[in-house]
PDB file of N, CA and C in Angstrom:
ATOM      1  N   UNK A   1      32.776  18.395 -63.493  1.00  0.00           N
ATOM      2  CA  UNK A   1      32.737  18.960 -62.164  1.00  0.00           C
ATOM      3  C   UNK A   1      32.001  20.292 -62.223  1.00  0.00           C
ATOM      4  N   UNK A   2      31.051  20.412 -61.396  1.00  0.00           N
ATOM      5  CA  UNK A   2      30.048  22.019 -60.869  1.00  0.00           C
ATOM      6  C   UNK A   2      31.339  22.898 -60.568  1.00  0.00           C
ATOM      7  N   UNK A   3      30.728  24.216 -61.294  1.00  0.00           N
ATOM      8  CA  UNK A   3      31.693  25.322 -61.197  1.00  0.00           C
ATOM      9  C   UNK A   3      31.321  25.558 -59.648  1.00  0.00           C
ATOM     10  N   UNK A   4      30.105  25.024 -58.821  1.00  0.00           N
ATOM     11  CA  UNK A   4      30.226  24.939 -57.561  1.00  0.00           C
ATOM     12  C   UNK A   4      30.804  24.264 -56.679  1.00  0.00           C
ATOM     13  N   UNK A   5      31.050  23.186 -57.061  1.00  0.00           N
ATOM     14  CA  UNK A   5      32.038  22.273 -56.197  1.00  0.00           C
ATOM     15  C   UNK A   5      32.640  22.894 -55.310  1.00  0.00           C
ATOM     16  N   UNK A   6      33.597  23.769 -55.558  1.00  0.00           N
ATOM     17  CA  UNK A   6      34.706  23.795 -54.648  1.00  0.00           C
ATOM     18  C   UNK A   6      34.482  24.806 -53.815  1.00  0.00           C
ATOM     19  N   UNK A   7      33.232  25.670 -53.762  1.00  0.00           N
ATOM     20  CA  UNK A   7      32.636  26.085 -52.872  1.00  0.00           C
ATOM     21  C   UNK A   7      32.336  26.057 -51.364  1.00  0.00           C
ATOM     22  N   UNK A   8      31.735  24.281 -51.384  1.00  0.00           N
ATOM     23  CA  UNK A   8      31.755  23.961 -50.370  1.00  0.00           C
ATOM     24  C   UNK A   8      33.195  23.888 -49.461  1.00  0.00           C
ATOM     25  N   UNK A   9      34.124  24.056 -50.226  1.00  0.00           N
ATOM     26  CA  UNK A   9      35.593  23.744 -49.724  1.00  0.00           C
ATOM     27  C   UNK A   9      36.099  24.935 -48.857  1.00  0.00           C
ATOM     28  N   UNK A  10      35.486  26.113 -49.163  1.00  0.00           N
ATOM     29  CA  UNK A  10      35.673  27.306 -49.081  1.00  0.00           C
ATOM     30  C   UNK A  10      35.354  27.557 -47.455  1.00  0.00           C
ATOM     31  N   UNK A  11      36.472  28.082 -47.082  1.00  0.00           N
ATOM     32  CA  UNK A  11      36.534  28.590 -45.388  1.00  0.00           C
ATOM     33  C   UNK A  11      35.025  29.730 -45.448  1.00  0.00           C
ATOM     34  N   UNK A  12      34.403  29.527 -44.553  1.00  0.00           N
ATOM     35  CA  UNK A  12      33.201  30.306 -44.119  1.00  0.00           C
ATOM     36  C   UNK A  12      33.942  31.415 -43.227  1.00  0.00           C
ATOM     37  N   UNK A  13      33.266  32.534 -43.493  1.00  0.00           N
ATOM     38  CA  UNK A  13      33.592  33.801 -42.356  1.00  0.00           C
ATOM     39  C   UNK A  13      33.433  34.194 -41.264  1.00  0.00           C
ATOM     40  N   UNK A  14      33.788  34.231 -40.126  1.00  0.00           N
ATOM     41  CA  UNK A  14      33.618  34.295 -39.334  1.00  0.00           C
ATOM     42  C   UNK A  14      33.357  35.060 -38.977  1.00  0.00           C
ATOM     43  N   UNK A  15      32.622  35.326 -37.296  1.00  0.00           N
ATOM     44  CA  UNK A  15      31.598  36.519 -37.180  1.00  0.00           C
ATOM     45  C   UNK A  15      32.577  37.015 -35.496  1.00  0.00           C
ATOM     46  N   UNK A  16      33.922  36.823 -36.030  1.00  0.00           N
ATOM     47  CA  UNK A  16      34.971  37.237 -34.633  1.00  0.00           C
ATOM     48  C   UNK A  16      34.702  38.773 -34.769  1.00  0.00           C
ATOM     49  N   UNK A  17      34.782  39.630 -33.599  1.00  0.00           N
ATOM     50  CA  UNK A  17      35.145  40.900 -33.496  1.00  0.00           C
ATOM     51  C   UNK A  17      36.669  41.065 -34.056  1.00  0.00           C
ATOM     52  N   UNK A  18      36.518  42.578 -34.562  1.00  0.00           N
ATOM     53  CA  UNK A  18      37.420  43.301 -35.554  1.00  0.00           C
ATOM     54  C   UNK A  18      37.307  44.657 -35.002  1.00  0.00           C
ATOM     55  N   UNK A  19      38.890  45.040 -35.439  1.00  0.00           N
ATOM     56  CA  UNK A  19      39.034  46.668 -34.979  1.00  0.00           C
ATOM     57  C   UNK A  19      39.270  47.188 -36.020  1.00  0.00           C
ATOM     58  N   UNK A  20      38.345  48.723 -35.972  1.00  0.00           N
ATOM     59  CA  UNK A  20      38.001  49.711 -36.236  1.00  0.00           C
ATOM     60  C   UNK A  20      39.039  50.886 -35.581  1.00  0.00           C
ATOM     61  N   UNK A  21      39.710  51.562 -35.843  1.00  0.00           N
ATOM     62  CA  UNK A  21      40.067  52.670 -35.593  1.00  0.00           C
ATOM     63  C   UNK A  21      40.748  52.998 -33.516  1.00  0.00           C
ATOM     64  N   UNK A  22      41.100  51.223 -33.828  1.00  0.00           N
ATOM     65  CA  UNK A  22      41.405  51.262 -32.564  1.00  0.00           C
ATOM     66  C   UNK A  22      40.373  50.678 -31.042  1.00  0.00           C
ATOM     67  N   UNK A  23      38.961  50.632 -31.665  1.00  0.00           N
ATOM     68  CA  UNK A  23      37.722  49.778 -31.413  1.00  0.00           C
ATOM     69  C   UNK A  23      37.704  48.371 -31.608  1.00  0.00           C
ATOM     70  N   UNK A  24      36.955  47.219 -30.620  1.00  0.00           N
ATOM     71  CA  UNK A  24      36.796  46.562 -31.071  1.00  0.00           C
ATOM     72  C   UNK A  24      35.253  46.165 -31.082  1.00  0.00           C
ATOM     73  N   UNK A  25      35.082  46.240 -32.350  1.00  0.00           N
ATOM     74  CA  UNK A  25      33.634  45.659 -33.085  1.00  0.00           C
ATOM     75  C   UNK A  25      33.281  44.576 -33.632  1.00  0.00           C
ATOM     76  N   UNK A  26      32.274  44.199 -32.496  1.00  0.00           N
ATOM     77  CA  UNK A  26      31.597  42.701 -32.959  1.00  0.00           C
ATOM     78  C   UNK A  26      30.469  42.809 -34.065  1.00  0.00           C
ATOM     79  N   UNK A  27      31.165  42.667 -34.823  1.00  0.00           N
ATOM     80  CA  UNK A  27      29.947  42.059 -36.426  1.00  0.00           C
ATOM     81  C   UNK A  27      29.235  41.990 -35.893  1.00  0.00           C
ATOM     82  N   UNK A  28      28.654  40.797 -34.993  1.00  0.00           N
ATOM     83  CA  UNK A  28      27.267  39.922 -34.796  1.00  0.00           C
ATOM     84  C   UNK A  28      26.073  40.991 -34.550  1.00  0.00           C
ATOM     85  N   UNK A  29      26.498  42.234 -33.103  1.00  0.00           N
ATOM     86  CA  UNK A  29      26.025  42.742 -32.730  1.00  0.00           C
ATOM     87  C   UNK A  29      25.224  43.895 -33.262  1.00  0.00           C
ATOM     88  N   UNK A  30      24.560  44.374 -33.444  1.00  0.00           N
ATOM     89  CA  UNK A  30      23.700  45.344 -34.535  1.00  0.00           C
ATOM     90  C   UNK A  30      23.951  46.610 -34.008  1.00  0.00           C
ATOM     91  N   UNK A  31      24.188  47.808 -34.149  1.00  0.00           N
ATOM     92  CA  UNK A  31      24.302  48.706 -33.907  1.00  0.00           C
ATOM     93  C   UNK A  31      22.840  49.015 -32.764  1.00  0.00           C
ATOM     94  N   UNK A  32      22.438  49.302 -31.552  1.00  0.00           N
ATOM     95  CA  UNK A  32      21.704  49.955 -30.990  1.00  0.00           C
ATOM     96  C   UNK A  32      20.356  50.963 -31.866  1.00  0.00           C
ATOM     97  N   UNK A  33      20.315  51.257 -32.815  1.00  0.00           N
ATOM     98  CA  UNK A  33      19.461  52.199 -33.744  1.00  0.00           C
ATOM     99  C   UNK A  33      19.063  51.081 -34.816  1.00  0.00           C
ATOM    100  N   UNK A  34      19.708  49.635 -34.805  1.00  0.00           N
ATOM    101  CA  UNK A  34      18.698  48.792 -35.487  1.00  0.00           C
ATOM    102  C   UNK A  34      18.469  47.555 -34.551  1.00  0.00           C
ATOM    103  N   UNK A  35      18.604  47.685 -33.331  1.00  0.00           N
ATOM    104  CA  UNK A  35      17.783  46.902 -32.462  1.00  0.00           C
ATOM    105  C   UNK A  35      16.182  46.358 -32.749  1.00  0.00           C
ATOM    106  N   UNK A  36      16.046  45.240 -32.913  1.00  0.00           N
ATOM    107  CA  UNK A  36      14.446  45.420 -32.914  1.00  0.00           C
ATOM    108  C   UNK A  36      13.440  45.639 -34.156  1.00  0.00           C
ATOM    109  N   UNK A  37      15.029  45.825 -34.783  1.00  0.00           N
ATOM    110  CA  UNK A  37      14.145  46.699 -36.379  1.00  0.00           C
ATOM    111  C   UNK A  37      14.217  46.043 -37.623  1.00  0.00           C
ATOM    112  N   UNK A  38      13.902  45.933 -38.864  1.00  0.00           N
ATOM    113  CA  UNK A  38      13.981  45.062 -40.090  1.00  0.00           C
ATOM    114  C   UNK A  38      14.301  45.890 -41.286  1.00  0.00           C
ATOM    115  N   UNK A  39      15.167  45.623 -41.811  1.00  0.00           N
ATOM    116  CA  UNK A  39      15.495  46.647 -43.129  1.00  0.00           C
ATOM    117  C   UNK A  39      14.384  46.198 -44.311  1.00  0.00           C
ATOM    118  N   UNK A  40      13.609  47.049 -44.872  1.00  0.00           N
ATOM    119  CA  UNK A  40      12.910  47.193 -46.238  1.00  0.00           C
ATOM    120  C   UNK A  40      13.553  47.826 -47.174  1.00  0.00           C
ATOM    121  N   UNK A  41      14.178  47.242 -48.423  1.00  0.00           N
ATOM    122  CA  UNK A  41      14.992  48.065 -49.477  1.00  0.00           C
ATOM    123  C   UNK A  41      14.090  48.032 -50.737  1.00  0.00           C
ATOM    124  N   UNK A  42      14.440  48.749 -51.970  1.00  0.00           N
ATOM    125  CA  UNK A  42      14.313  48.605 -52.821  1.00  0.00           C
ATOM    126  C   UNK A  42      15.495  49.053 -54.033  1.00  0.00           C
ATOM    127  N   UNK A  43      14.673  48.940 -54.918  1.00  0.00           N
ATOM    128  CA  UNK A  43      15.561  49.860 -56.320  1.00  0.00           C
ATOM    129  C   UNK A  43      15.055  51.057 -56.704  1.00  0.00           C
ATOM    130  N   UNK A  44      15.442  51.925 -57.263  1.00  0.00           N
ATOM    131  CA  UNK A  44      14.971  53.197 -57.472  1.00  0.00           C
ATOM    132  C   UNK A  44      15.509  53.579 -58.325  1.00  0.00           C
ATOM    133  N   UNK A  45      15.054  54.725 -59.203  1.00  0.00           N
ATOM    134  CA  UNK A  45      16.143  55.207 -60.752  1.00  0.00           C
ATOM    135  C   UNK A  45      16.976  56.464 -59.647  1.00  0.00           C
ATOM    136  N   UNK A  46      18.135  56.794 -59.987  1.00  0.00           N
ATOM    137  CA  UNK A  46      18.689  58.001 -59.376  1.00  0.00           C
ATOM    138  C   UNK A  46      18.144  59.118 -59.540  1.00  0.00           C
ATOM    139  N   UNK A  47      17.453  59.349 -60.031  1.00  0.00           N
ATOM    140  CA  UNK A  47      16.753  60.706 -60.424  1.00  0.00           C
ATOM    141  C   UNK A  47      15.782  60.141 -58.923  1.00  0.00           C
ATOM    142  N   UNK A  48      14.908  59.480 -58.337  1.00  0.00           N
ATOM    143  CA  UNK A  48      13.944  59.054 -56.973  1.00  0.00           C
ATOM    144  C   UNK A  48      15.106  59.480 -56.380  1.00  0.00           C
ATOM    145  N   UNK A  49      16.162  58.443 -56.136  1.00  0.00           N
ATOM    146  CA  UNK A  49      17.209  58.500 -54.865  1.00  0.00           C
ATOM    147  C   UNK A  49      17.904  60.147 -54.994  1.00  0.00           C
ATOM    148  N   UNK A  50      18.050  60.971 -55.740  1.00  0.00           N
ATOM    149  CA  UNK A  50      17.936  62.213 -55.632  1.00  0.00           C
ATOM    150  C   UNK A  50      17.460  62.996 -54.970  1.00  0.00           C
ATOM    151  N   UNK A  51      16.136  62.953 -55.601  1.00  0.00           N
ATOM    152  CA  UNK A  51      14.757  63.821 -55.078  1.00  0.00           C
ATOM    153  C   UNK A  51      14.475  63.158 -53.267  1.00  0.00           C
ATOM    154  N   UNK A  52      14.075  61.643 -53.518  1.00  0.00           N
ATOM    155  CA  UNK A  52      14.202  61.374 -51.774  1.00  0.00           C
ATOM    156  C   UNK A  52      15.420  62.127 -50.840  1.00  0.00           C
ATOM    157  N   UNK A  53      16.551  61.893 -51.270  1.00  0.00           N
ATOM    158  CA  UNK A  53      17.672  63.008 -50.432  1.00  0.00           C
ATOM    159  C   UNK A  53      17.550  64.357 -49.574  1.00  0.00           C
ATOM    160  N   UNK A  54      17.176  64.794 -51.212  1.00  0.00           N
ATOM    161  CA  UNK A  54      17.075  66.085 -51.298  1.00  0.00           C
ATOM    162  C   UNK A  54      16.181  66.599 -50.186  1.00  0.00           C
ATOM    163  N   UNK A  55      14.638  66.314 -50.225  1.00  0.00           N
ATOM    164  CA  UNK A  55      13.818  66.405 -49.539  1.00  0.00           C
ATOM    165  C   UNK A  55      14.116  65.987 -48.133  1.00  0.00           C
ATOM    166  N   UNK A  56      14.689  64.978 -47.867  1.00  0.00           N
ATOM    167  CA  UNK A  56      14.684  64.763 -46.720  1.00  0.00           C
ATOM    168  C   UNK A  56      16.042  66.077 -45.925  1.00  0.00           C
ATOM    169  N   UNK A  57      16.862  66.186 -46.898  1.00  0.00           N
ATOM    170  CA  UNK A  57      17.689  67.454 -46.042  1.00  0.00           C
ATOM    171  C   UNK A  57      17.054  68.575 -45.921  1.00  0.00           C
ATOM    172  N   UNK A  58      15.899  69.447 -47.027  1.00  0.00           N
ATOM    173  CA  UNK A  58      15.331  70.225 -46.741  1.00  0.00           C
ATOM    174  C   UNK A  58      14.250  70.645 -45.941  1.00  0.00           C
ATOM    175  N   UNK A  59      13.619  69.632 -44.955  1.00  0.00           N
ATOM    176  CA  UNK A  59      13.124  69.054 -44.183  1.00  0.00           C
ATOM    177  C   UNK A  59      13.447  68.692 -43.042  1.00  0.00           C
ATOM    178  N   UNK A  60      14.941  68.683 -43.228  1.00  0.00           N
ATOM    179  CA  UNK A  60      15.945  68.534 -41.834  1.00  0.00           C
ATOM    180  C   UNK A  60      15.326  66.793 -41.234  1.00  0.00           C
ATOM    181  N   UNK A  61      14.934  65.695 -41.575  1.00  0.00           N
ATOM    182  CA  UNK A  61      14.953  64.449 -41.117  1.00  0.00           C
ATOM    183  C   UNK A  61      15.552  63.661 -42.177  1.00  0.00           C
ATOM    184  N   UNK A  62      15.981  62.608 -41.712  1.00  0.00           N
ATOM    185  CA  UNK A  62      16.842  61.646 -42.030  1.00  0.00           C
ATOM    186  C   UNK A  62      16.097  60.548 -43.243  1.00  0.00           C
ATOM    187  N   UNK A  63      16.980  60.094 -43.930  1.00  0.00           N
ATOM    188  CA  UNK A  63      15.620  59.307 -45.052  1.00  0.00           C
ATOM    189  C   UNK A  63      14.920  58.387 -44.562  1.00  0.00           C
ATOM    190  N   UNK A  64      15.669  57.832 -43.156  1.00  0.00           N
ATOM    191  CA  UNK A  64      14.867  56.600 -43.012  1.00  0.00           C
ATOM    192  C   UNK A  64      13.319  57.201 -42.425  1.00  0.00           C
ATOM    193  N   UNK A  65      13.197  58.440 -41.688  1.00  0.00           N
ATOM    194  CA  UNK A  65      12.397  59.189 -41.263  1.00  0.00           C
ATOM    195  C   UNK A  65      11.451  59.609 -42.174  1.00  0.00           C
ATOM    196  N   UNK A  66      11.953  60.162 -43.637  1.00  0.00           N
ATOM    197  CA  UNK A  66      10.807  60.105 -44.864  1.00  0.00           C
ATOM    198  C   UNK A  66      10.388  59.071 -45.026  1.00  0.00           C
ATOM    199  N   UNK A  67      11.182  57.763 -44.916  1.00  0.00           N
ATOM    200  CA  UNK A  67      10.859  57.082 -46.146  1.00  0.00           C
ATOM    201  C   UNK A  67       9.548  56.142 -44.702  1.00  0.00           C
ATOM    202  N   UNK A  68       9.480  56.108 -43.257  1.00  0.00           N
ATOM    203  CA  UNK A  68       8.693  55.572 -42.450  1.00  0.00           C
ATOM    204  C   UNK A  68       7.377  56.616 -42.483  1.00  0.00           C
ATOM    205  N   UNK A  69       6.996  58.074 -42.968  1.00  0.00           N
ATOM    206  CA  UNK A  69       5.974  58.892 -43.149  1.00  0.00           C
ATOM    207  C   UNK A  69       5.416  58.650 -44.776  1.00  0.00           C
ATOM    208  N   UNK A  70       6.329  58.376 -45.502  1.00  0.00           N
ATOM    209  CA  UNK A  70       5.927  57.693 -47.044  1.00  0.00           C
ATOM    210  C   UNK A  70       5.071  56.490 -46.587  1.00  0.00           C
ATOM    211  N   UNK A  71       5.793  55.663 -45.703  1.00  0.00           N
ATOM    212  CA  UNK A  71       5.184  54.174 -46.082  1.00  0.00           C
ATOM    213  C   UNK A  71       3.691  53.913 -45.313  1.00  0.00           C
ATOM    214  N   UNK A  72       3.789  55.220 -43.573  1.00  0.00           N
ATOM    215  CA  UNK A  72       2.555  55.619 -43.444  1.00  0.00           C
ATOM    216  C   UNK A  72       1.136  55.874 -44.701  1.00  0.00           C
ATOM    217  N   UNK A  73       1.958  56.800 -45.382  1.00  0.00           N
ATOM    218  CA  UNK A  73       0.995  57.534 -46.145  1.00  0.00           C
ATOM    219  C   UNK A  73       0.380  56.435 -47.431  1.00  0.00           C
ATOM    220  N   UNK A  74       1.452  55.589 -47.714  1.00  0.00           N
ATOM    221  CA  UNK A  74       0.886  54.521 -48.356  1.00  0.00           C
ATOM    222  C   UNK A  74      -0.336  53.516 -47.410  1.00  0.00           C
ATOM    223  N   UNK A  75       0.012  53.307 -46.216  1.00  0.00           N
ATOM    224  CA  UNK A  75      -0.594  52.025 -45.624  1.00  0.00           C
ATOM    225  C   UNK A  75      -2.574  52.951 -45.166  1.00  0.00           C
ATOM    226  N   UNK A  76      -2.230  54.155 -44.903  1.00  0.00           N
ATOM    227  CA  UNK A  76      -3.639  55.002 -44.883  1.00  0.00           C
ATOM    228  C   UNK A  76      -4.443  54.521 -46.328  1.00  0.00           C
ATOM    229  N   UNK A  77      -3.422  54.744 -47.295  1.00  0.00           N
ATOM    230  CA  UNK A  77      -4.288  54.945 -48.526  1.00  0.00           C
ATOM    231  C   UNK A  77      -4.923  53.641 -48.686  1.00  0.00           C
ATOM    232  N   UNK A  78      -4.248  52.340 -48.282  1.00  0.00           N
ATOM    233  CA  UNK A  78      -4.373  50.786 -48.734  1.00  0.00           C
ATOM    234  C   UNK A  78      -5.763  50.408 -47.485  1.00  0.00           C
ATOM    235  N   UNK A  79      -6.090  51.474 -46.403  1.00  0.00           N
ATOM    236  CA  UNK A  79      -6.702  51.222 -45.562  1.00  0.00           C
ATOM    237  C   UNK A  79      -5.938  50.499 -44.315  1.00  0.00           C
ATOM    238  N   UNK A  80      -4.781  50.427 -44.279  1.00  0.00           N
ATOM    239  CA  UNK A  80      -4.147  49.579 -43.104  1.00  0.00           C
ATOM    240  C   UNK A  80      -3.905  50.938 -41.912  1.00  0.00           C
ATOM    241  N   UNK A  81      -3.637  50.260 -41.151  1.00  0.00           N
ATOM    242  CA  UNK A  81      -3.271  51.415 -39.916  1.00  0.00           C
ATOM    243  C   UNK A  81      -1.420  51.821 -39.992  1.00  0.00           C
ATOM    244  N   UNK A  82      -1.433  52.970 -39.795  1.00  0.00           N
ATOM    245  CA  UNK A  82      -0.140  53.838 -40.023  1.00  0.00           C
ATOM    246  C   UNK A  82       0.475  53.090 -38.293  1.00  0.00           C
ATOM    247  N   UNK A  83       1.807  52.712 -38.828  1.00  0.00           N
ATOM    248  CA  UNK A  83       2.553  52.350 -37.958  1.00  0.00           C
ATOM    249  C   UNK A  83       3.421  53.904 -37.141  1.00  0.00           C
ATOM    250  N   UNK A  84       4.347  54.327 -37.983  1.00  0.00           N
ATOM    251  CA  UNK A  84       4.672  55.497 -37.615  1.00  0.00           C
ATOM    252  C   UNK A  84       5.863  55.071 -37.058  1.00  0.00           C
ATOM    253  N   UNK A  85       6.785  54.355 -37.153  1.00  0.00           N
ATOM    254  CA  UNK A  85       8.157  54.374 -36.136  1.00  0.00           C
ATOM    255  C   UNK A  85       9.113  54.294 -37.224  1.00  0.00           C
TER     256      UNK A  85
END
């Protein structure tokens, strides 16, 4: 027998609203600030995820805000057009 087998057996999760702090929050729904939008991740050594931080507090914007003027500054260099959002 597949150490997967019984997997399929396995109750799936459901995407019911749940309370929060007295809230009730629907999973399904995306927060308003990722409406529309697509997450790009990567890996990084902690010494990057540091320095990205850092910079972005001394700078006063948010990382996702560096890290959309980074990916500008990459797409100039590759010749593509800078999105900017």
């Amino acid at each position: 027998m597949s150490r997967f087998s019984k997997l399929a057996d396995k109750p799936k999760e459901t995407s019911e609203p749940r309370a929060i702090a007295g809230e009730v929050i629907n999973s399904s729904v995306p927060p308003p600030s990722r409406v529309g939008r697509k997450a790009i991740s990567g890996y990084f050594s902690p010494e990057m995820s540091l320095a990205l931080h850092t910079c972005a507090r001394r700078n006063g914007v948010n990382l996702q805000a560096l890290m959309a003027e980074a990916f500008d500054d990459v797409l100039r260099k590759y010749g593509e057009s800078p999105i900017g959002r």
